[in-house]
C-alpha atoms as a PDB file:
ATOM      1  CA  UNK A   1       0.000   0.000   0.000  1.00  0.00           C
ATOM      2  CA  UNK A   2       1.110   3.612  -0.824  1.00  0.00           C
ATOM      3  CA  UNK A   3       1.832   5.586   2.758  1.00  0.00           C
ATOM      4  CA  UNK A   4       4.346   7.870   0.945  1.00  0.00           C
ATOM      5  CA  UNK A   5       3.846  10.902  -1.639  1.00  0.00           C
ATOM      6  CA  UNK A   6       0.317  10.940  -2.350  1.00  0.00           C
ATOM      7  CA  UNK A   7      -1.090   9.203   0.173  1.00  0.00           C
ATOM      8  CA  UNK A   8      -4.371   9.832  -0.303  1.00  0.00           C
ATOM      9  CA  UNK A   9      -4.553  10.169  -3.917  1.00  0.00           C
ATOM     10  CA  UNK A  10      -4.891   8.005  -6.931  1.00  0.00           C
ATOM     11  CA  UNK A  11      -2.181   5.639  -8.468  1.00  0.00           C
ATOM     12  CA  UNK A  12      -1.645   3.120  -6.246  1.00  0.00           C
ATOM     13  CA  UNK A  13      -3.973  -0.186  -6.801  1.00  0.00           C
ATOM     14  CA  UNK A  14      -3.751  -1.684  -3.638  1.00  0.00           C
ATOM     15  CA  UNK A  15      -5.183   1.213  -1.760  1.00  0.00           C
ATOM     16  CA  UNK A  16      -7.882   1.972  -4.280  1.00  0.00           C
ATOM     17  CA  UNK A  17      -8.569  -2.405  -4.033  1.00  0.00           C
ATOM     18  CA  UNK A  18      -9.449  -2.093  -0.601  1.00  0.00           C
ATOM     19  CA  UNK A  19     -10.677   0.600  -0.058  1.00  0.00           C
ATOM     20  CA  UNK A  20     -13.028  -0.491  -2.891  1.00  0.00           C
ATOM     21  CA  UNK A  21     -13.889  -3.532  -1.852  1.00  0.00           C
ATOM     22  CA  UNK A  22     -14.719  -2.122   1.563  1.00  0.00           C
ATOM     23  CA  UNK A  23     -17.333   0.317  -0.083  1.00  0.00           C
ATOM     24  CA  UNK A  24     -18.993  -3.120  -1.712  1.00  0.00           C
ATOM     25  CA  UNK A  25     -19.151  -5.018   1.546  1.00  0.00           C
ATOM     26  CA  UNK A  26     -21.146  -1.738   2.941  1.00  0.00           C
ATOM     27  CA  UNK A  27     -23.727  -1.447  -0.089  1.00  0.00           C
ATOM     28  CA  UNK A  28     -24.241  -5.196  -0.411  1.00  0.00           C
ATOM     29  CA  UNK A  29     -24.044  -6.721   3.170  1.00  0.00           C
ATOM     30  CA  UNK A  30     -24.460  -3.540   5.384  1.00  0.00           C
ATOM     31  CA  UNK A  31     -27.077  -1.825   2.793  1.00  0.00           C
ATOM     32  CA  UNK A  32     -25.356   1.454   2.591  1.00  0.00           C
ATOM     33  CA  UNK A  33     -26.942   2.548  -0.340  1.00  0.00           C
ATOM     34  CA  UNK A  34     -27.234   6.351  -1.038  1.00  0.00           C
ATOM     35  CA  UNK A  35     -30.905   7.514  -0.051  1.00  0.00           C
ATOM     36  CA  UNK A  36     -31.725   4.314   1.809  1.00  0.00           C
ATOM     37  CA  UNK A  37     -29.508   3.688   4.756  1.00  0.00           C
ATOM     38  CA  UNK A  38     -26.736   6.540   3.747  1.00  0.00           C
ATOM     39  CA  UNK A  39     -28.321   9.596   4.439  1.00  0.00           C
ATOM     40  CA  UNK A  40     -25.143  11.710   3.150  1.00  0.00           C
ATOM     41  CA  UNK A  41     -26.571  15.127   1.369  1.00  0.00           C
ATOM     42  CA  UNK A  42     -23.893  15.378  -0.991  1.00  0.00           C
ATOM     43  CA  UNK A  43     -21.141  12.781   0.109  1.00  0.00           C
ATOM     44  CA  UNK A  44     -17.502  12.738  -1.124  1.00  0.00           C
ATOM     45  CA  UNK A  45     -15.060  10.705  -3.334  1.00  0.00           C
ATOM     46  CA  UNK A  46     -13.816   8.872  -0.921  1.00  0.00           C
ATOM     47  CA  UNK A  47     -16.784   6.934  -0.536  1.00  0.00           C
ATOM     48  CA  UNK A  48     -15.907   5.271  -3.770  1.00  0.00           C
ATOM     49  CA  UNK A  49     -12.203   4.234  -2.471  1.00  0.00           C
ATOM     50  CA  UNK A  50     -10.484   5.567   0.627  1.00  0.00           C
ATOM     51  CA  UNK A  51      -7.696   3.193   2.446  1.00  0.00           C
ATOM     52  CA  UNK A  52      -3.904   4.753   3.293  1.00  0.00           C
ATOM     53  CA  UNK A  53      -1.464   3.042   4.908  1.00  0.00           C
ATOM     54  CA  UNK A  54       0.956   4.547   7.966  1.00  0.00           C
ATOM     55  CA  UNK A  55       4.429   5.568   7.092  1.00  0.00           C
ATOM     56  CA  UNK A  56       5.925   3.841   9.718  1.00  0.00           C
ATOM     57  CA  UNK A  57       9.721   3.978   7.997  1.00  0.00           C
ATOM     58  CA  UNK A  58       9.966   7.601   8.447  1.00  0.00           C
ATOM     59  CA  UNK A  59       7.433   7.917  11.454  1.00  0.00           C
ATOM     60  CA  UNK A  60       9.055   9.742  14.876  1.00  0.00           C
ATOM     61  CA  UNK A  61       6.431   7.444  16.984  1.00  0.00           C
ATOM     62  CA  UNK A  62       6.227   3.846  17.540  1.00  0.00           C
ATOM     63  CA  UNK A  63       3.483   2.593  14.748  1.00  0.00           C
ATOM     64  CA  UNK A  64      -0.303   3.118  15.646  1.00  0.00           C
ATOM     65  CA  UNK A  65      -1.145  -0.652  15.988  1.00  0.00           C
ATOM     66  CA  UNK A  66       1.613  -0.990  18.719  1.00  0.00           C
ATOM     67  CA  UNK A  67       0.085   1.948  20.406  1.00  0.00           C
ATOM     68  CA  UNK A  68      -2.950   0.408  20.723  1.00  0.00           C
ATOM     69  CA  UNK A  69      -1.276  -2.926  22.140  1.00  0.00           C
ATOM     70  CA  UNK A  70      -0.669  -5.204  18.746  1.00  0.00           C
ATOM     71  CA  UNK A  71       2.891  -6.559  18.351  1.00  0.00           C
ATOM     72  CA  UNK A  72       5.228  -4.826  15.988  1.00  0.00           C
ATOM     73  CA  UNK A  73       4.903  -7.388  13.228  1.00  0.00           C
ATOM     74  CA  UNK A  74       1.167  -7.817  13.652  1.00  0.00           C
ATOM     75  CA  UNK A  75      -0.613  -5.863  10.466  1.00  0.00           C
ATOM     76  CA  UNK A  76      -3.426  -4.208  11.509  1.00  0.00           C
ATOM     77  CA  UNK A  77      -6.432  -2.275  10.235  1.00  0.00           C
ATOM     78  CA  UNK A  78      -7.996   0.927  11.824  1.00  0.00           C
ATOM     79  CA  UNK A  79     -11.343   1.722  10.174  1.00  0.00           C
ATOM     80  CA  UNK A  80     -13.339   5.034  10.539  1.00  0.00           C
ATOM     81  CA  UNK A  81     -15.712   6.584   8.482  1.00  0.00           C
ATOM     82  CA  UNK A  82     -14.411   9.951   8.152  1.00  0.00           C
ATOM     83  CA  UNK A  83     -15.209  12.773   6.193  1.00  0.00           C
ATOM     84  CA  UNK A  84     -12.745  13.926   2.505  1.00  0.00           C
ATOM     85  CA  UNK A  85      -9.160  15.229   3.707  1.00  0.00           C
ATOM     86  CA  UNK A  86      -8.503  18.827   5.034  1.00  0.00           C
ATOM     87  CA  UNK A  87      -5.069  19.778   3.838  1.00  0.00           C
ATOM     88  CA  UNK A  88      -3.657  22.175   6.566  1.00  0.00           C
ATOM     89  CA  UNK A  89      -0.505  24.018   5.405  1.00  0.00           C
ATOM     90  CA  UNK A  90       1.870  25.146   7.742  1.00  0.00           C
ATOM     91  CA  UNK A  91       5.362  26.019   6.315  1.00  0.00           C
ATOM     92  CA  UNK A  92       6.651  28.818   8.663  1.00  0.00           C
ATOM     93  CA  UNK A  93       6.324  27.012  12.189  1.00  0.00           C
ATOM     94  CA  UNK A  94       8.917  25.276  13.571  1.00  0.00           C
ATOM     95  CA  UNK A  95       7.812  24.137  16.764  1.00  0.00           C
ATOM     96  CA  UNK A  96       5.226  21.920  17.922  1.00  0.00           C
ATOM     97  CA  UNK A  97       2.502  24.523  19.067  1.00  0.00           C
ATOM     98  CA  UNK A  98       2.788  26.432  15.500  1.00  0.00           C
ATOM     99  CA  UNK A  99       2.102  23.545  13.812  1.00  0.00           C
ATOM    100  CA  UNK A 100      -0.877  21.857  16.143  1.00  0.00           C
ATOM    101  CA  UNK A 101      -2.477  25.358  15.905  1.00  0.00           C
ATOM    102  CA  UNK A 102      -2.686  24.975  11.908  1.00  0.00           C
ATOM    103  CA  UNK A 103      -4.380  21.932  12.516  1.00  0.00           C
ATOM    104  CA  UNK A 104      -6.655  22.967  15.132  1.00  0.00           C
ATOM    105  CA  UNK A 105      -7.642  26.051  13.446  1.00  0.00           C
ATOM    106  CA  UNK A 106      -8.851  23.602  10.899  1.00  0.00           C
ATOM    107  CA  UNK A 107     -10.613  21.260  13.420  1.00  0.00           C
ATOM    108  CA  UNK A 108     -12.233  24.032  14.670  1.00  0.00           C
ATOM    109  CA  UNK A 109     -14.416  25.599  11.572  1.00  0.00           C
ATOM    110  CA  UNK A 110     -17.851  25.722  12.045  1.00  0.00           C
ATOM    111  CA  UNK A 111     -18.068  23.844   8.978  1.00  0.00           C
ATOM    112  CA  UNK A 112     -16.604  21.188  10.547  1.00  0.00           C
ATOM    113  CA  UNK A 113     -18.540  18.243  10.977  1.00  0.00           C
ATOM    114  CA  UNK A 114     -18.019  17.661  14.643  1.00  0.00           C
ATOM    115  CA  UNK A 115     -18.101  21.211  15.258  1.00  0.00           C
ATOM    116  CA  UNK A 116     -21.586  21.396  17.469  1.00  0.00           C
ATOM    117  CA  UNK A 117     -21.528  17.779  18.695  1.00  0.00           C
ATOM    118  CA  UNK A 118     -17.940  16.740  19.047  1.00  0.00           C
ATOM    119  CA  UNK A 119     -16.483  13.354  17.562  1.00  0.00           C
ATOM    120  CA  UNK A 120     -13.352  11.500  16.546  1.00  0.00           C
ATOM    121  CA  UNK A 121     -11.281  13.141  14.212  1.00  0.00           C
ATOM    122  CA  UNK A 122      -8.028  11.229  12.069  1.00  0.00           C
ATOM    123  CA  UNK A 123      -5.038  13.686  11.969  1.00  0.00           C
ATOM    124  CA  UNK A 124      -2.785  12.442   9.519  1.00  0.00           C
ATOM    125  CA  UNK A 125       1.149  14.396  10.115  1.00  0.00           C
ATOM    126  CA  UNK A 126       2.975  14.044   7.249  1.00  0.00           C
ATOM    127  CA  UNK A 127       6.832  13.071   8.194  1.00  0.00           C
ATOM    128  CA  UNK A 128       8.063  16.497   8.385  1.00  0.00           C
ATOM    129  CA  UNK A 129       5.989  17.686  10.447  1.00  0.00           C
ATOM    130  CA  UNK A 130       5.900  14.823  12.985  1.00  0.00           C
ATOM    131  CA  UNK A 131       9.714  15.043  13.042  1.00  0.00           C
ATOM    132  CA  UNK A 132       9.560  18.732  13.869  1.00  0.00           C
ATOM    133  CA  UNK A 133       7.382  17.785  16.731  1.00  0.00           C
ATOM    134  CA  UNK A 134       9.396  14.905  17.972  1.00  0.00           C
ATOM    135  CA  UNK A 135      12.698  16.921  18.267  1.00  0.00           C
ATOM    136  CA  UNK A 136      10.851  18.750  20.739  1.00  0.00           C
ATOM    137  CA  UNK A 137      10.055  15.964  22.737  1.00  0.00           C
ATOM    138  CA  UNK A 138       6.556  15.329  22.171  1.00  0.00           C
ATOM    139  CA  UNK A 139       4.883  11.872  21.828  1.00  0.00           C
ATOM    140  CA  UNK A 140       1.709  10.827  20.075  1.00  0.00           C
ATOM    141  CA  UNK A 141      -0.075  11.135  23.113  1.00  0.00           C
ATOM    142  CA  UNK A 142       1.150  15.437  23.532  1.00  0.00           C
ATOM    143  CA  UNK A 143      -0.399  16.106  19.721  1.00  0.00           C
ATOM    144  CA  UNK A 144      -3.862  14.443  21.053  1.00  0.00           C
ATOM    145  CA  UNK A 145      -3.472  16.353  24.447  1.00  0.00           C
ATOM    146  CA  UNK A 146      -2.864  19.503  22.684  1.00  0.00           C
ATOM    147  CA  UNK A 147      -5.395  19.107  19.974  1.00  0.00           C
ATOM    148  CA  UNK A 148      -8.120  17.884  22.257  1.00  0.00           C
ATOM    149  CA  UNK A 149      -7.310  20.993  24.312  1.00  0.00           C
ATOM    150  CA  UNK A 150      -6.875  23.779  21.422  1.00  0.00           C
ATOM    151  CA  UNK A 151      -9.111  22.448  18.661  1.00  0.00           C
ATOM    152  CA  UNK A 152     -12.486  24.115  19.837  1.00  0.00           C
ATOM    153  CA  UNK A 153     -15.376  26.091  19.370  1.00  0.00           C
ATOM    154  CA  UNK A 154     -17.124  28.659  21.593  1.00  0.00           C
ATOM    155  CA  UNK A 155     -21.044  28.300  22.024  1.00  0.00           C
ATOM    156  CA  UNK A 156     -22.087  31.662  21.176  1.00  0.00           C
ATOM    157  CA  UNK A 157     -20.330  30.686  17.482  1.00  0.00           C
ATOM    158  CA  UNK A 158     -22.463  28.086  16.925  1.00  0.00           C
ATOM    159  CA  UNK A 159     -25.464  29.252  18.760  1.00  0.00           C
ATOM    160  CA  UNK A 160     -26.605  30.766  15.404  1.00  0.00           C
ATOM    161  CA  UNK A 161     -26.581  34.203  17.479  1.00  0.00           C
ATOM    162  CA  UNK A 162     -24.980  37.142  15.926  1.00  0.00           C
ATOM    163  CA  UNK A 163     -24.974  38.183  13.059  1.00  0.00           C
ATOM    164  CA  UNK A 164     -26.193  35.009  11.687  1.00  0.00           C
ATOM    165  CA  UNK A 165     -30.081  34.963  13.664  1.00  0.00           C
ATOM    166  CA  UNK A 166     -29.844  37.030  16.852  1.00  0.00           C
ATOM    167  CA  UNK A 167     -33.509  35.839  17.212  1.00  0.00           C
ATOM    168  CA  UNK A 168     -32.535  32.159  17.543  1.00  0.00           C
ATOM    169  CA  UNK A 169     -29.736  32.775  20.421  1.00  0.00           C
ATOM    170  CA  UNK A 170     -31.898  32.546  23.744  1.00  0.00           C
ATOM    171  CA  UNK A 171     -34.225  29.513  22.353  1.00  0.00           C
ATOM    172  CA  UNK A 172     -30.832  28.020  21.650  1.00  0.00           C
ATOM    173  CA  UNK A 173     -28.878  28.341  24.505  1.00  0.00           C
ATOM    174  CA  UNK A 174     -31.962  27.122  26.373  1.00  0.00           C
ATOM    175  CA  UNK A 175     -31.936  23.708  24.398  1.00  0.00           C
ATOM    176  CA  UNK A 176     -28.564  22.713  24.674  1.00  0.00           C
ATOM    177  CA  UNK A 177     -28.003  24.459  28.212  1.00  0.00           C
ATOM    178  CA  UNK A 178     -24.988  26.407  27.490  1.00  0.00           C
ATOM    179  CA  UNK A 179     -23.199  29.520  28.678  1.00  0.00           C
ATOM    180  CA  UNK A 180     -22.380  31.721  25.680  1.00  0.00           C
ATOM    181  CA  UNK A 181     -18.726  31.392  26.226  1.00  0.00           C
ATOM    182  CA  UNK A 182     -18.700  28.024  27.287  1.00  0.00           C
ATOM    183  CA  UNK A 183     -16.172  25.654  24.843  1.00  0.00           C
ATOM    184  CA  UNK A 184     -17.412  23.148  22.694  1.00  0.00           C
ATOM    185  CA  UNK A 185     -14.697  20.707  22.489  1.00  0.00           C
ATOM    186  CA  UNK A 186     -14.134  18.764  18.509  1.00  0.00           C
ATOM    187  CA  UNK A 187     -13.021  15.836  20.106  1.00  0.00           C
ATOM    188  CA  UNK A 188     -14.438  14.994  23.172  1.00  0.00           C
ATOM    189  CA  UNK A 189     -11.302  13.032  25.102  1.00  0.00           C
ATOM    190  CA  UNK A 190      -7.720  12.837  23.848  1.00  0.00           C
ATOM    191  CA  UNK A 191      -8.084   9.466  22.746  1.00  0.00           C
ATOM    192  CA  UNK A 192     -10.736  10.533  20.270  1.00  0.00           C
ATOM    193  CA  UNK A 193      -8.194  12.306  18.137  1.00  0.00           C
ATOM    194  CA  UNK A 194      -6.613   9.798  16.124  1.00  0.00           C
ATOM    195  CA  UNK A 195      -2.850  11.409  15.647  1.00  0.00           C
ATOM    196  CA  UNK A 196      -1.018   8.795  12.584  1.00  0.00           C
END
């Protein structure tokens, strides 16, 4: 599998194999189909074929599947529906915090889809980056901590207050029961952000 120069893009048969036989398996036995059980308004390509592999060769960290408890020679699959990729660019920073804030400033758009309700979230570093963080001493474990911490939203944002409909803001902050300033975290725990 490709987990080198474009990733997530086309070219390489083994990801696009599996991650379109994986699409099959959840029309035919799980009865994804679009307007029946997928409910997606517009959906994405990556719904036709969407599998990457970790770079462990030039990875700072100790592979994900060993985090999670598998031996080092065990292969592994993680699996999460997930919405298409964000690129985040961030060629100036050259510390840890610079380059985390890129990516939480791109967790945290209200467009995002775990922007109101909070969910997991796969952050994908590409090798350069992670080995910017690592010099500094940071483990998998500090980029979740620091992304579950800085990749927010604050209530009154997403309160559709104003300027978007300042006569929605009390009848919303009634429902959900929440202070105007109070944080809406993306991910809800630091395990929920998925750091590869």
């Amino acid at each position: 599998m490709n987990c080198g120069a474009n990733a997530f893009g086309s070219g390489n048969r083994a990801n696009a194999t599996i991650g379109r036989a994986i699409r099959l398996v959840l029309l035919n036995v799980g009865g994804g189909w679009p307007g029946d059980l997928d409910k997606s308004t517009l959906g994405h390509p990556g719904k036709y074929t969407y599998a990457v592999a970790e770079n462990e060769e030039l990875s700072p960290w100790a592979p994900y599947h060993v985090e999670k408890g598998f031996a080092p020679e065990d292969s592994t699959v993680f699996v999460l529906a997930a919405e298409a990729p964000h690129s985040v660019t961030n060629h100036v920073a050259d510390d840890p915090e610079g380059i985390l804030d890129s990516i939480c400033s791109a967790m945290s758009t209200i467009a995002h889809n775990n922007a109101v309700s909070s969910g997991h979230c796969a952050v994908v570093i590409g090798p350069e980056h992670a080995k910017t963080i690592a010099a500094k001493g940071w483990s998998r474990h500090d980029v979740k901590s620091y992304l579950h911490m800085n990749a927010y939203n604050l209530f009154r944002a997403l309160a559709f207050g104003p300027p978007l409909r300042p006569d929605l803001q009390p009848q919303s902050a009634a429902l959900y029961r929440r202070e105007p300033e109070s944080r809406i975290p993306i991910v809800p725990s630091p395990t929920t952000s998925t750091s590869l």
